[in-house]
Protein backbone atom coordinates (compact mmCIF):
# COMPACT_ATOMS: atom_id res chain seq x y z
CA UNK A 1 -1.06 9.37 -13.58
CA UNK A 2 -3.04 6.57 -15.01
CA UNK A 3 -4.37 3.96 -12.22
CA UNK A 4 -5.33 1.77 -15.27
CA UNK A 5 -1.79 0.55 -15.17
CA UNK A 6 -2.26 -0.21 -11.44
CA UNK A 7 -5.86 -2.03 -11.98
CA UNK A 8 -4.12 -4.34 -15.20
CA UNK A 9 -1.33 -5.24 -12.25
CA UNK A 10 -3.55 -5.76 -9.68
CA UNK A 11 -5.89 -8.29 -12.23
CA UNK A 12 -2.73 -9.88 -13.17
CA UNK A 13 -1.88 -10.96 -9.67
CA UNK A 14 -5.28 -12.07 -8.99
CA UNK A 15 -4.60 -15.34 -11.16
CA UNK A 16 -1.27 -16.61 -9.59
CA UNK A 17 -2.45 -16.04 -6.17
CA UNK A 18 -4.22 -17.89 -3.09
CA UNK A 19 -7.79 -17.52 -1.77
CA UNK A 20 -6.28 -14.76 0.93
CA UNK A 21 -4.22 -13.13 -1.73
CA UNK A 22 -7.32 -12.76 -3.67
CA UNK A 23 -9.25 -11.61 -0.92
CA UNK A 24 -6.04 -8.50 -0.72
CA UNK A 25 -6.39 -7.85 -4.12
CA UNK A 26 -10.08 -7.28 -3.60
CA UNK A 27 -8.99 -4.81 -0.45
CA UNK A 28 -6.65 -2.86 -2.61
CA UNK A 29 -8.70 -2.74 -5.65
CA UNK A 30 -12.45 -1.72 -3.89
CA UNK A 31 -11.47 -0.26 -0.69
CA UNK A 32 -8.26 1.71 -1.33
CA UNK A 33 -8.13 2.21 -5.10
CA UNK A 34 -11.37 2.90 -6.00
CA UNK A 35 -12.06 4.97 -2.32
CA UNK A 36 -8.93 7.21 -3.22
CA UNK A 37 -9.89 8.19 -7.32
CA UNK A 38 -13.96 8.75 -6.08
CA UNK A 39 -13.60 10.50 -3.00
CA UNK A 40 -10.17 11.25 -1.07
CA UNK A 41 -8.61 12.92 -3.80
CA UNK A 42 -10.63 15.56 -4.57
CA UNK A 43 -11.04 16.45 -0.53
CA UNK A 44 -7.15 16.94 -0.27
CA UNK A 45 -7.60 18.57 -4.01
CA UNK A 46 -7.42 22.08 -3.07
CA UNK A 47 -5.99 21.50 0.57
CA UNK A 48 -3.26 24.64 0.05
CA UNK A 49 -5.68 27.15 -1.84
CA UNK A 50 -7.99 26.17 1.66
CA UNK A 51 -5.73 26.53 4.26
CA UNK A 52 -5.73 30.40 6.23
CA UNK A 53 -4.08 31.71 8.65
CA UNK A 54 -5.33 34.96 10.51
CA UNK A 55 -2.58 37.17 9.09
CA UNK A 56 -1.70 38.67 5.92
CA UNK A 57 2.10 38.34 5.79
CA UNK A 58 3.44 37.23 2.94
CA UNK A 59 5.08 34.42 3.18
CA UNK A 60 3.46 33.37 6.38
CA UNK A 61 0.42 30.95 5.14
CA UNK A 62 3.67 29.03 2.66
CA UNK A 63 5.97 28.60 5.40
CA UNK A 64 2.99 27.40 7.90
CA UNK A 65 1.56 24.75 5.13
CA UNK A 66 4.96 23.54 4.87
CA UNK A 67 5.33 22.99 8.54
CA UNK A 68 2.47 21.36 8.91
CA UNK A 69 2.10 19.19 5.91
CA UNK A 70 5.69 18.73 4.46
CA UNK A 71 4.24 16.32 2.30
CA UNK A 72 0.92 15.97 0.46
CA UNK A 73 -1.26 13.32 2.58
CA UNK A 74 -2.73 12.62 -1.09
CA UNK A 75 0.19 11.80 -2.89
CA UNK A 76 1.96 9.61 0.00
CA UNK A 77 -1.26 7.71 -0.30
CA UNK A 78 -0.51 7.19 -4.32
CA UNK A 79 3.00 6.20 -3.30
CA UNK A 80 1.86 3.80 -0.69
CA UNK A 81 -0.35 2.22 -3.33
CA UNK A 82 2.36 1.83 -5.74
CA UNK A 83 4.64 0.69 -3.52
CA UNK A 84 2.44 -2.22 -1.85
CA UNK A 85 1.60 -3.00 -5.62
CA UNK A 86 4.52 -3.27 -6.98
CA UNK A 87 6.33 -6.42 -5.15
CA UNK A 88 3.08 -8.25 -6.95
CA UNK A 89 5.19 -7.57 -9.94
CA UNK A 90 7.96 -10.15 -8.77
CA UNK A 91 5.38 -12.91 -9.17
CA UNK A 92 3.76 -11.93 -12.35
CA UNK A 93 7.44 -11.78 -13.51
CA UNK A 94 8.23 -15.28 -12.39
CA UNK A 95 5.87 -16.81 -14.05
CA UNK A 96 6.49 -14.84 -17.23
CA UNK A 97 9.83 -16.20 -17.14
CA UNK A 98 8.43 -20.19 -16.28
CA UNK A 99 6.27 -20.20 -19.55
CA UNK A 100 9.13 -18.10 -21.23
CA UNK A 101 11.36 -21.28 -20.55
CA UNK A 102 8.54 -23.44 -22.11
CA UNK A 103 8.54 -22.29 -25.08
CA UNK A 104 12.14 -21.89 -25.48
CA UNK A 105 12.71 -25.52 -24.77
CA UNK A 106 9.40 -26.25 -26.54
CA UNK A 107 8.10 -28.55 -23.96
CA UNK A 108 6.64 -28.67 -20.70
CA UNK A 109 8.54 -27.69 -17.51
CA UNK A 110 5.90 -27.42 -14.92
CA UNK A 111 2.95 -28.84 -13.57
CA UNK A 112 1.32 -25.20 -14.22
CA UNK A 113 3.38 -21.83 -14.52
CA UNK A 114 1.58 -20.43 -11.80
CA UNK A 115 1.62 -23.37 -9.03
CA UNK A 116 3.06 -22.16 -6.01
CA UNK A 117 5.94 -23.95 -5.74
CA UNK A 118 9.94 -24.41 -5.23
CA UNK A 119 11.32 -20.86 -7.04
CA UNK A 120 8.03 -19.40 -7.38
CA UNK A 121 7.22 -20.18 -4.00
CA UNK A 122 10.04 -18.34 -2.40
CA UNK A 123 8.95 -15.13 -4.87
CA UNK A 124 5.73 -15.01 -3.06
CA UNK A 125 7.22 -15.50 0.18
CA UNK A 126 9.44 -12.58 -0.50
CA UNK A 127 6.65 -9.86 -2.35
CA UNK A 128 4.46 -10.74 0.54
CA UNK A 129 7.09 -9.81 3.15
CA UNK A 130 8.09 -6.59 0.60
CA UNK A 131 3.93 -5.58 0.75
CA UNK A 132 4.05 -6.05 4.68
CA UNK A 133 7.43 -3.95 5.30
CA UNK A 134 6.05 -1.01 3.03
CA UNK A 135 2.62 -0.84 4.58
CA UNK A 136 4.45 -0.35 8.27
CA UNK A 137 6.75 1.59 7.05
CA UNK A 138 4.39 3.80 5.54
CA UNK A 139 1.93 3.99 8.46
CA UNK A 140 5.01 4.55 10.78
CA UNK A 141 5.45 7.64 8.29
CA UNK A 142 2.08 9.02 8.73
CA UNK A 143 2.41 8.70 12.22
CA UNK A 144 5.65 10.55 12.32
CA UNK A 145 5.08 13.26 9.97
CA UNK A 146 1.71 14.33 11.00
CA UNK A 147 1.73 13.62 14.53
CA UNK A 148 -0.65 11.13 15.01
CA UNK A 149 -3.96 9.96 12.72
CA UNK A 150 -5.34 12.87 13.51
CA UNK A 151 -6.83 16.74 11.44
CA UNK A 152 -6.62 19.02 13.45
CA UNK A 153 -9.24 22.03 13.04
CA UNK A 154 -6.76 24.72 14.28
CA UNK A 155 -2.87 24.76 14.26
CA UNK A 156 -0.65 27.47 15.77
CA UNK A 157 2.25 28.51 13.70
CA UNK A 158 5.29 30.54 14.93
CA UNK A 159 7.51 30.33 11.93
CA UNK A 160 9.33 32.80 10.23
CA UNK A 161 8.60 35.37 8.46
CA UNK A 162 5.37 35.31 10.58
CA UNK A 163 6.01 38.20 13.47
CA UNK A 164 4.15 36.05 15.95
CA UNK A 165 2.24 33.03 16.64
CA UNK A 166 -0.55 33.12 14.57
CA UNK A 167 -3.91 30.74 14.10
CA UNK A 168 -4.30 28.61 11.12
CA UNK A 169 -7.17 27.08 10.09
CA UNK A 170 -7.71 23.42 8.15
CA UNK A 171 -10.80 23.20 5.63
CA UNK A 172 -13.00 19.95 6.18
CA UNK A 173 -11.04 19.13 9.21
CA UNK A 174 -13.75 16.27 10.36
CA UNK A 175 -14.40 15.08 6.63
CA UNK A 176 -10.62 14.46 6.27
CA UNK A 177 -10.18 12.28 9.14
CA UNK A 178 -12.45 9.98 8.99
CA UNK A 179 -11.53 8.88 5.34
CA UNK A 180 -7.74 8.97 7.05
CA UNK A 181 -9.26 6.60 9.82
CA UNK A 182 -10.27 4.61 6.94
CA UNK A 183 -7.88 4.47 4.66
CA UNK A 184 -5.13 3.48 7.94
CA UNK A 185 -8.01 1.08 8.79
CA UNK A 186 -7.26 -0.97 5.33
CA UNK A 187 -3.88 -0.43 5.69
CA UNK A 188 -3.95 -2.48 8.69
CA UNK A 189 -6.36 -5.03 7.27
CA UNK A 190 -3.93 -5.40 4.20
CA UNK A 191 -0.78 -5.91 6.75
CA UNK A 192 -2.89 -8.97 8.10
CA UNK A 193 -4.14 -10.70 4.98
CA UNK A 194 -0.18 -10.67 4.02
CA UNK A 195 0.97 -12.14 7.14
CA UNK A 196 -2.41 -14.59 6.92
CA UNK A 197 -0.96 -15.47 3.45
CA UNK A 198 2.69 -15.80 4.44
CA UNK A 199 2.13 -17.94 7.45
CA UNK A 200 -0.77 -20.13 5.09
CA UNK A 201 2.11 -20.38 2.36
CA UNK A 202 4.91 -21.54 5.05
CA UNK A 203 2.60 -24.07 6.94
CA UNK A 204 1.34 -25.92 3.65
CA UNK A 205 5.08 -25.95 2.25
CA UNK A 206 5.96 -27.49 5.84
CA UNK A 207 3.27 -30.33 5.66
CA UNK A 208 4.04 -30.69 2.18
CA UNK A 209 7.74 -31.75 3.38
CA UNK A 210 6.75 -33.66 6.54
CA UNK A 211 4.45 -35.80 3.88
CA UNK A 212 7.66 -36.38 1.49
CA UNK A 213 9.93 -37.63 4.43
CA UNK A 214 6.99 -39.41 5.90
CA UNK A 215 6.42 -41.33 2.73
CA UNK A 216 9.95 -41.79 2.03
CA UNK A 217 10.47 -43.67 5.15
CA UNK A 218 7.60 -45.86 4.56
CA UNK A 219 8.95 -46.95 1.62
C-alpha cells in the first residue's frame, strides 16, 4: 500500500489539533511510521521463507508457522497504524463540513473552522477516545496471540501432520524483539498523549463553563 495517503492524513490533523496532539502526530509520524517502512518491515520480510523446523515432513514447517504466528506481526502493525489514524479523519471531516457551511451560506459561521469548540469539540473528544480504545485493544492482541512481547529463539511444535514434537527455529530472534519492545513502547506513549489530550480538552472546556456562569452571575 501507499503510506503517502497515511502521511497527507497525518499532516492534515496536525493543523486542527493541540500542542499534545501535535506532539502524537510527531510520535506516529517519526517513531512508528517512518521506524516501520526503514527497518521493521523488511526484518519480518521473509519471516516464513526463514523459519525451520528440524524435520522434513511436508506439511510440518506450514502447520507450525501457522501455530505460532496466525497472523503476520508486520501487517497487524499496518492495521494498528491505520486504525489509530483513522479516527483523525472525524476531525478533518468536521471541519470540512464547518467551512463547507460557509460557503454555502456565503458568510461567516465561526470564529475559525478549526477552533476547538461546541460540535467540533465533542469530535475530538470522541477520535481521541477511538485512538485510545484501538491502541489497547491492539496491544491486548499482541499479548494474546503471541504470548507475551516476547521472540522466542526456539519453539516446539507437536501439530499434525508432524509425527512428533519437533524443534523450530526463529531467524533474528533478538533483532525482532527489541524493535517489538519498541514499537509496544510507542504504543504506550501514544495511549498517554491521548488521554493527556482528552483530560487537557475536558479541563479547559470545564473552566471555560465555570468562567461563563461566573460572569453571568456577576452581571
Amino acid at each position: 500500500m501507499s503510506w503517502g495517503f497515511l502521511r497527507d492524513l497525518l499532516s492534515g490533523v496536525n493543523k486542527y489539533s493541540t500542542g499534545i496532539g501535535r506532539i502524537w502526530v510527531a510520535v506516529v509520524f517519526i517513531f512508528r511510521l517512518l521506524v516501520y517502512i526503514a527497518a521493521a518491515e523488511n526484518i519480518w520480510k521473509y519471516e516464513r521463507d526463514e523459519f525451520e523446523c528440524n524435520i522434513k515432513q511436508p506439511g510440518c514447517e506450514n502447520v507450525c508457522f501457522d501455530h505460532f504466528f496466525p497472523v503476520s506481526h508486520i501487517r497487524l502493525w499496518a492495521l494498528q497504524l491505520i486504525m489509530v489514524s483513522t479516527p483523525s479523519l472525524l476531525v478533518v471531516f468536521h471541519v470540512a463540513y464547518r467551512e463547507n457551511g460557509e460557503k454555502h451560506h456565503n458568510q461567516k459561521l465561526y470564529i475559525s473552522p478549526g477552533k476547538i469548540d461546541g460540535g467540533l469539540l465533542c469530535t475530538h473528544l470522541i477520535s481521541l477516545i477511538l485512538k485510545t480504545g484501538f491502541e489497547i485493544v491492539f496491544l491486548v492482541l499482541f499479548y494474546k496471540l503471541y504470548n507475551g512481547f516476547k521472540v522466542p529463539r526456539l519453539v516446539k511444535c507437536d501439530i499434525r501432520p508432524c509425527p512428533n514434537t519437533v524443534d523450530c527455529y526463529i531467524s533474528k530472534p533478538t533483532e525482532k524483539m527489541i524493535f517489538l519492545y519498541f514499537l509496544v513502547a510507542t504504543s504506550c506513549l501514544c495511549i498517554v498523549l491521548n488521554l493527556s489530550e482528552l483530560i487537557y480538552l475536558i479541563f479547559k472546556y470545564s473552566i471555560k463553563c465555570y468562567l461563563k456562569r461566573y460572569n453571568k452571575k456577576c452581571q
